[in-house]
C-alpha atoms as a PDB file:
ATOM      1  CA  UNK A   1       4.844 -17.228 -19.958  1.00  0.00           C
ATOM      2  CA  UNK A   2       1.680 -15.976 -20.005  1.00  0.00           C
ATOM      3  CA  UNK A   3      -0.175 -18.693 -18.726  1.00  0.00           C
ATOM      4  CA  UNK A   4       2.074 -18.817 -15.792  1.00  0.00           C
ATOM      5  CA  UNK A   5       1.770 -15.030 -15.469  1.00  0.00           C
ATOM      6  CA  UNK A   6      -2.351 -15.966 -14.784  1.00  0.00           C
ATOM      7  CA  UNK A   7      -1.443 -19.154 -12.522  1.00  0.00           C
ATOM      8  CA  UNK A   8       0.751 -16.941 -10.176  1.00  0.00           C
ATOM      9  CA  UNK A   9      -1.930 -14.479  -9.760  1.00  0.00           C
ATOM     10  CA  UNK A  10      -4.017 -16.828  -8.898  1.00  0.00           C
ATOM     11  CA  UNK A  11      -2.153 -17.839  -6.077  1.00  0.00           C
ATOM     12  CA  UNK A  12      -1.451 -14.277  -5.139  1.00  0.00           C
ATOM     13  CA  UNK A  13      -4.857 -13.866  -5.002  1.00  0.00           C
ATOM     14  CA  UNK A  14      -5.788 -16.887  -3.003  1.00  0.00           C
ATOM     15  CA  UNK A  15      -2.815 -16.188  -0.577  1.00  0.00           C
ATOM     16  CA  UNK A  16      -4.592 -12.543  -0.147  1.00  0.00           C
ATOM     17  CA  UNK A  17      -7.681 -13.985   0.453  1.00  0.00           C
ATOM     18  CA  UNK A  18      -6.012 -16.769   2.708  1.00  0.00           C
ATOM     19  CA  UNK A  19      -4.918 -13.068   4.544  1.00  0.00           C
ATOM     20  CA  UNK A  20      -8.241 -12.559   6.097  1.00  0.00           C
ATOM     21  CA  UNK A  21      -9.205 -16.135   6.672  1.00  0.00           C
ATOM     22  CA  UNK A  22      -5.651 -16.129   9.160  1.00  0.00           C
ATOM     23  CA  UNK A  23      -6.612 -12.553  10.295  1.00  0.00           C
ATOM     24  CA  UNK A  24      -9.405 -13.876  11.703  1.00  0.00           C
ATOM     25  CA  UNK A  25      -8.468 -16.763  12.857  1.00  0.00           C
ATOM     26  CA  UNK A  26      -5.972 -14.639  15.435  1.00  0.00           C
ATOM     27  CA  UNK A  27      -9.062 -12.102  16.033  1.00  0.00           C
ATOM     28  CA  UNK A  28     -11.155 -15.139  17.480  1.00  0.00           C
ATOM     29  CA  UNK A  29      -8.331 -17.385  19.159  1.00  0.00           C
ATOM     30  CA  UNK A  30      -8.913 -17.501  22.693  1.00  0.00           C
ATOM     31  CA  UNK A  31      -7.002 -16.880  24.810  1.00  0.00           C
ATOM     32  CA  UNK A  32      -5.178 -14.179  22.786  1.00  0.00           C
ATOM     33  CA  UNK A  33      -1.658 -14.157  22.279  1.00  0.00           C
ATOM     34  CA  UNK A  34       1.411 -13.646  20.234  1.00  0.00           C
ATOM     35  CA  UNK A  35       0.936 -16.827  18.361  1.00  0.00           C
ATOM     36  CA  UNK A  36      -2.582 -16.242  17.609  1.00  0.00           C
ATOM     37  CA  UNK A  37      -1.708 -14.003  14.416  1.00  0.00           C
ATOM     38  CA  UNK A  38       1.160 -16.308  13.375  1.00  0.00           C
ATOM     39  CA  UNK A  39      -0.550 -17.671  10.276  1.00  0.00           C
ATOM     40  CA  UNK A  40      -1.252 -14.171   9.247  1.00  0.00           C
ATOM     41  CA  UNK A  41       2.278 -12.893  10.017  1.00  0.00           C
ATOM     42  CA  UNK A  42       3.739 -15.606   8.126  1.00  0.00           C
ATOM     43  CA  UNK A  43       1.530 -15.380   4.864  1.00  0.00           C
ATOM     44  CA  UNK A  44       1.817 -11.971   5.005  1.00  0.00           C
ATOM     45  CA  UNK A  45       5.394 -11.421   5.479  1.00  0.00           C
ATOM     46  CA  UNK A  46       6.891 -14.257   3.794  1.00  0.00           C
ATOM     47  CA  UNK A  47       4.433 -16.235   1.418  1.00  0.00           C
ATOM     48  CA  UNK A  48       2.860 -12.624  -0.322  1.00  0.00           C
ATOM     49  CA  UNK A  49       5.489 -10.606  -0.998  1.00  0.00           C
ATOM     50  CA  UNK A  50       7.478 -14.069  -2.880  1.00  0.00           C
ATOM     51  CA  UNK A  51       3.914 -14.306  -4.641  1.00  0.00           C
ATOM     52  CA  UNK A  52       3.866 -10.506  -5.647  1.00  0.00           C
ATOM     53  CA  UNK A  53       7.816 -10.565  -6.845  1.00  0.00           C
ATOM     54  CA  UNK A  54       6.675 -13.266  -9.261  1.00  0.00           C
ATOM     55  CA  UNK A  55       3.574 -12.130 -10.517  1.00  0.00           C
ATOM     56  CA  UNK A  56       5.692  -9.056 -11.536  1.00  0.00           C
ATOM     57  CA  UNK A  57       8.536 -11.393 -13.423  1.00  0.00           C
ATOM     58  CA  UNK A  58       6.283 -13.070 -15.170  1.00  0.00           C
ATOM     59  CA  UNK A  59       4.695  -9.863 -16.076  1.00  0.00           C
ATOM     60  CA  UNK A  60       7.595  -9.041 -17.406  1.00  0.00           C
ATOM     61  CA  UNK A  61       8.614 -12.193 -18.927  1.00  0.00           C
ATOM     62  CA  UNK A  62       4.804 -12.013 -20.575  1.00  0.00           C
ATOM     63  CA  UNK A  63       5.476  -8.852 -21.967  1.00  0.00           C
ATOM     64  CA  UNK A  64       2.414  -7.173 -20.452  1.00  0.00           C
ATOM     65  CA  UNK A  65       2.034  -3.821 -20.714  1.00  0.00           C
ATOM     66  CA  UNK A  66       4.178  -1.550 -18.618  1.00  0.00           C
ATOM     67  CA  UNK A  67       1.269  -0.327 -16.549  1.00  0.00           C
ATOM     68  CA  UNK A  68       0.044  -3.824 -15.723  1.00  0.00           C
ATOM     69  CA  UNK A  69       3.760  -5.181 -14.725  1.00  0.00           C
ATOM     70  CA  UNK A  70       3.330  -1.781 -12.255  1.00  0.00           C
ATOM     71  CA  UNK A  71       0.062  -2.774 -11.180  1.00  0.00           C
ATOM     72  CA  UNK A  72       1.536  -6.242 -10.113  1.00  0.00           C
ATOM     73  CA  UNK A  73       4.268  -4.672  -8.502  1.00  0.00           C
ATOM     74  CA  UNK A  74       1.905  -2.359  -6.168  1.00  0.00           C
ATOM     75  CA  UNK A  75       1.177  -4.967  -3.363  1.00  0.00           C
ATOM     76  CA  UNK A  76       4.756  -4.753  -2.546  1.00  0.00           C
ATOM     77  CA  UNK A  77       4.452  -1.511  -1.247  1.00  0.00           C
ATOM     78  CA  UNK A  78       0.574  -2.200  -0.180  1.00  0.00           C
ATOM     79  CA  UNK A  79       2.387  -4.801   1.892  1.00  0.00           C
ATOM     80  CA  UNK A  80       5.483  -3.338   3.405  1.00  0.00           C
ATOM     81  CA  UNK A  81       2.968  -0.588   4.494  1.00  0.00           C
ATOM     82  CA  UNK A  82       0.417  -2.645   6.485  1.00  0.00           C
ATOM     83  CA  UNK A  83       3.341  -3.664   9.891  1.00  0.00           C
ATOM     84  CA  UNK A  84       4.053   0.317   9.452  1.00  0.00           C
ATOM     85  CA  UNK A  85       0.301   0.730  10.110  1.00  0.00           C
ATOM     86  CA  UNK A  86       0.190  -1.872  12.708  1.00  0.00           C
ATOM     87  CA  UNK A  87       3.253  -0.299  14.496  1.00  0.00           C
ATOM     88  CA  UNK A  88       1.632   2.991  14.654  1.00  0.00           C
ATOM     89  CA  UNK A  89      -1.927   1.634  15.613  1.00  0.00           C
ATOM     90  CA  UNK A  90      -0.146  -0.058  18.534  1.00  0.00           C
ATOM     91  CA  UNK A  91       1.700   2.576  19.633  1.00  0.00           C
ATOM     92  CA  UNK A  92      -1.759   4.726  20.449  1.00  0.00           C
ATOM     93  CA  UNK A  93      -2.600   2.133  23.472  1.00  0.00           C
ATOM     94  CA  UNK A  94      -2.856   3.781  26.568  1.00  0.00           C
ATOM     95  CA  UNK A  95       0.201   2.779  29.373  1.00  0.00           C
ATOM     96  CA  UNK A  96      -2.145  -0.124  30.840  1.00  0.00           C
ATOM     97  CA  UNK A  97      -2.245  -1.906  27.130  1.00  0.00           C
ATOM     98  CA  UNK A  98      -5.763  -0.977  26.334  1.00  0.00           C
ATOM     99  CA  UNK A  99      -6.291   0.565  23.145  1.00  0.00           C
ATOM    100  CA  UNK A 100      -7.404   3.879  22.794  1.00  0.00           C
ATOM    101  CA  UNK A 101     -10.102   5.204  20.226  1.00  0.00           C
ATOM    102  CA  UNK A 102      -6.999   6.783  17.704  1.00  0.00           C
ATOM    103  CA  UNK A 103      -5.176   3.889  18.023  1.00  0.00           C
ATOM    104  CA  UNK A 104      -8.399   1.380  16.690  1.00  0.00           C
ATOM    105  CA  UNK A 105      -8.676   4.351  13.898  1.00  0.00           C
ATOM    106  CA  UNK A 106      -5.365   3.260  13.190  1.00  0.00           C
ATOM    107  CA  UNK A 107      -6.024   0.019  13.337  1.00  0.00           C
ATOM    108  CA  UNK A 108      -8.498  -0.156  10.752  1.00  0.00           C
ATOM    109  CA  UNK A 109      -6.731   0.957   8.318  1.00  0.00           C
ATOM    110  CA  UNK A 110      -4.178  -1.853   8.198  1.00  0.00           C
ATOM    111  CA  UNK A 111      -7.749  -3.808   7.093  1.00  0.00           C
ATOM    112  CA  UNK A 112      -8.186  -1.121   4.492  1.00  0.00           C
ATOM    113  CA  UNK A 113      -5.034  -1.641   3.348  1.00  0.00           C
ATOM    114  CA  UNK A 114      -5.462  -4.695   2.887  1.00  0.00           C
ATOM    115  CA  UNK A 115      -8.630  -4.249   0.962  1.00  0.00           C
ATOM    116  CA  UNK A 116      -7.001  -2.236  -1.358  1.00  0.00           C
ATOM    117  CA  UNK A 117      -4.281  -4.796  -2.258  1.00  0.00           C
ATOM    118  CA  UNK A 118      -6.489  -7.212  -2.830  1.00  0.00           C
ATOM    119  CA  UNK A 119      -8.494  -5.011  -5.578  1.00  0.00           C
ATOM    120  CA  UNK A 120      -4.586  -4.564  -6.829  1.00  0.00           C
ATOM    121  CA  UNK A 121      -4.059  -8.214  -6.902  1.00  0.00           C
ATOM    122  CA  UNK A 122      -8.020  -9.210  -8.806  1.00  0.00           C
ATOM    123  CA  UNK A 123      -7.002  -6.323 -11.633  1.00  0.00           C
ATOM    124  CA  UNK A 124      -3.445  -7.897 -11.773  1.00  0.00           C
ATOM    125  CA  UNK A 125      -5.609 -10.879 -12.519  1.00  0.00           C
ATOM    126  CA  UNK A 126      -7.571  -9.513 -14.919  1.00  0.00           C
ATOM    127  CA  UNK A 127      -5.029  -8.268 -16.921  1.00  0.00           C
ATOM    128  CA  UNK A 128      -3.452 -11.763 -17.015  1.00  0.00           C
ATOM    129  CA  UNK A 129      -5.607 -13.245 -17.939  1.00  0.00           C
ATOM    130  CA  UNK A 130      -7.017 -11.158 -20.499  1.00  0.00           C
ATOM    131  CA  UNK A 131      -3.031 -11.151 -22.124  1.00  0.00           C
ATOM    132  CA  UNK A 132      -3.452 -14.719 -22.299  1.00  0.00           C
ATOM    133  CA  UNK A 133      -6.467 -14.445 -24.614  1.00  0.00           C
ATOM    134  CA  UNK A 134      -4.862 -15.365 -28.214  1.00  0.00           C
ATOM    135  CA  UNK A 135      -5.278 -13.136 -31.354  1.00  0.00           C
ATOM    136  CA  UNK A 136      -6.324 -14.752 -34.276  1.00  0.00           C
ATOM    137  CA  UNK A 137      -3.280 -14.147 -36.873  1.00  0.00           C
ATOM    138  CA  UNK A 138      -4.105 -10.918 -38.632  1.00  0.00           C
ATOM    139  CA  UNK A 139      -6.820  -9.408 -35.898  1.00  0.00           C
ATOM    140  CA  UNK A 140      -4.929  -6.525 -34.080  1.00  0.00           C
ATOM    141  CA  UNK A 141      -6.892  -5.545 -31.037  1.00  0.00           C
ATOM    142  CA  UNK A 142      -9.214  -2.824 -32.014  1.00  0.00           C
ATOM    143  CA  UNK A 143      -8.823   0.307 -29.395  1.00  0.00           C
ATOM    144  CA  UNK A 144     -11.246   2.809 -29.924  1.00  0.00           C
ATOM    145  CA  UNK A 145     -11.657   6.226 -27.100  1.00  0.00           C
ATOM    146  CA  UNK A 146     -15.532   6.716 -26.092  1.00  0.00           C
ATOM    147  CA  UNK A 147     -17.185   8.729 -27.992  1.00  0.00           C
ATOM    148  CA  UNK A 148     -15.207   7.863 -31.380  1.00  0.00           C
ATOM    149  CA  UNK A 149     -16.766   5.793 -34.376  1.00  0.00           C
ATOM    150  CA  UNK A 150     -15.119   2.380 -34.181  1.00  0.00           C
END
């Protein structure tokens, strides 16, 4: 399980970074339109949040630590958040369509948001792949705090 717990945050993490790729894509199709976001609506609302609900079962099923099988649920919530954010950004254009100055503030942070989840999604990563690392038969991991004599 804990192999497959790294392989699915792999592809989290490439479907996150597959995120901007489509973002952009829609940011530089001309002429601009409904469709021109429609890779990044559908990875985003369909292909991420199946990739985050199984990164957190095989969390689980790995038996990672509590905090990590948290961690991997996060971009659930990262994600639900970022059409909230979109909503709102939109909803600060002026009454000819033109957006106004709040509503790009807005705007940006359905980016940072997005930033964020995918610093979620590389220490989800991290985690799995260090809890695939075997233990030699006998070696506990060592934990030590700073400061204390190991």
């Amino acid at each position: 399980m804990r192999k497959a717990f790294v392989i699915v945050s792999v592809l989290s993490l490439v479907a996150f970074a597959l995120q901007f790729v489509f973002a952009a894509v829609g940011g530089f199709t001309r002429p601009t339109g409904d469709d021109a976001y429609a890779l990044h609506s559908v990875n985003g609302m369909a292909v991420i949040p199946v990739l985050t609900v199984l990164t957190a079962v095989f969390a689980a099923l790995a038996k990672a630590p509590g905090r990590l099988i948290g961690l991997a649920i996060l971009p659930i919530g990262l994600v639900v958040l970022q059409p909230l954010i979109a909503m709102l950004a939109e909803a600060f254009t002026d009454a000819s369509g033109v957006s106004t100055p709040l509503g790009l503030t807005i705007g940006g942070l359905h980016a940072l948001n997005g930033i964020i989840a995918v610093h979620v999604v590389v220490g989800v990563h991290r985690g799995a792949r260090q809890l695939a690392v075997p233990v030699p038969a006998g070696a506990g991991r060592l934990v030590t705090r700073e400061g204390e004599p190991a």
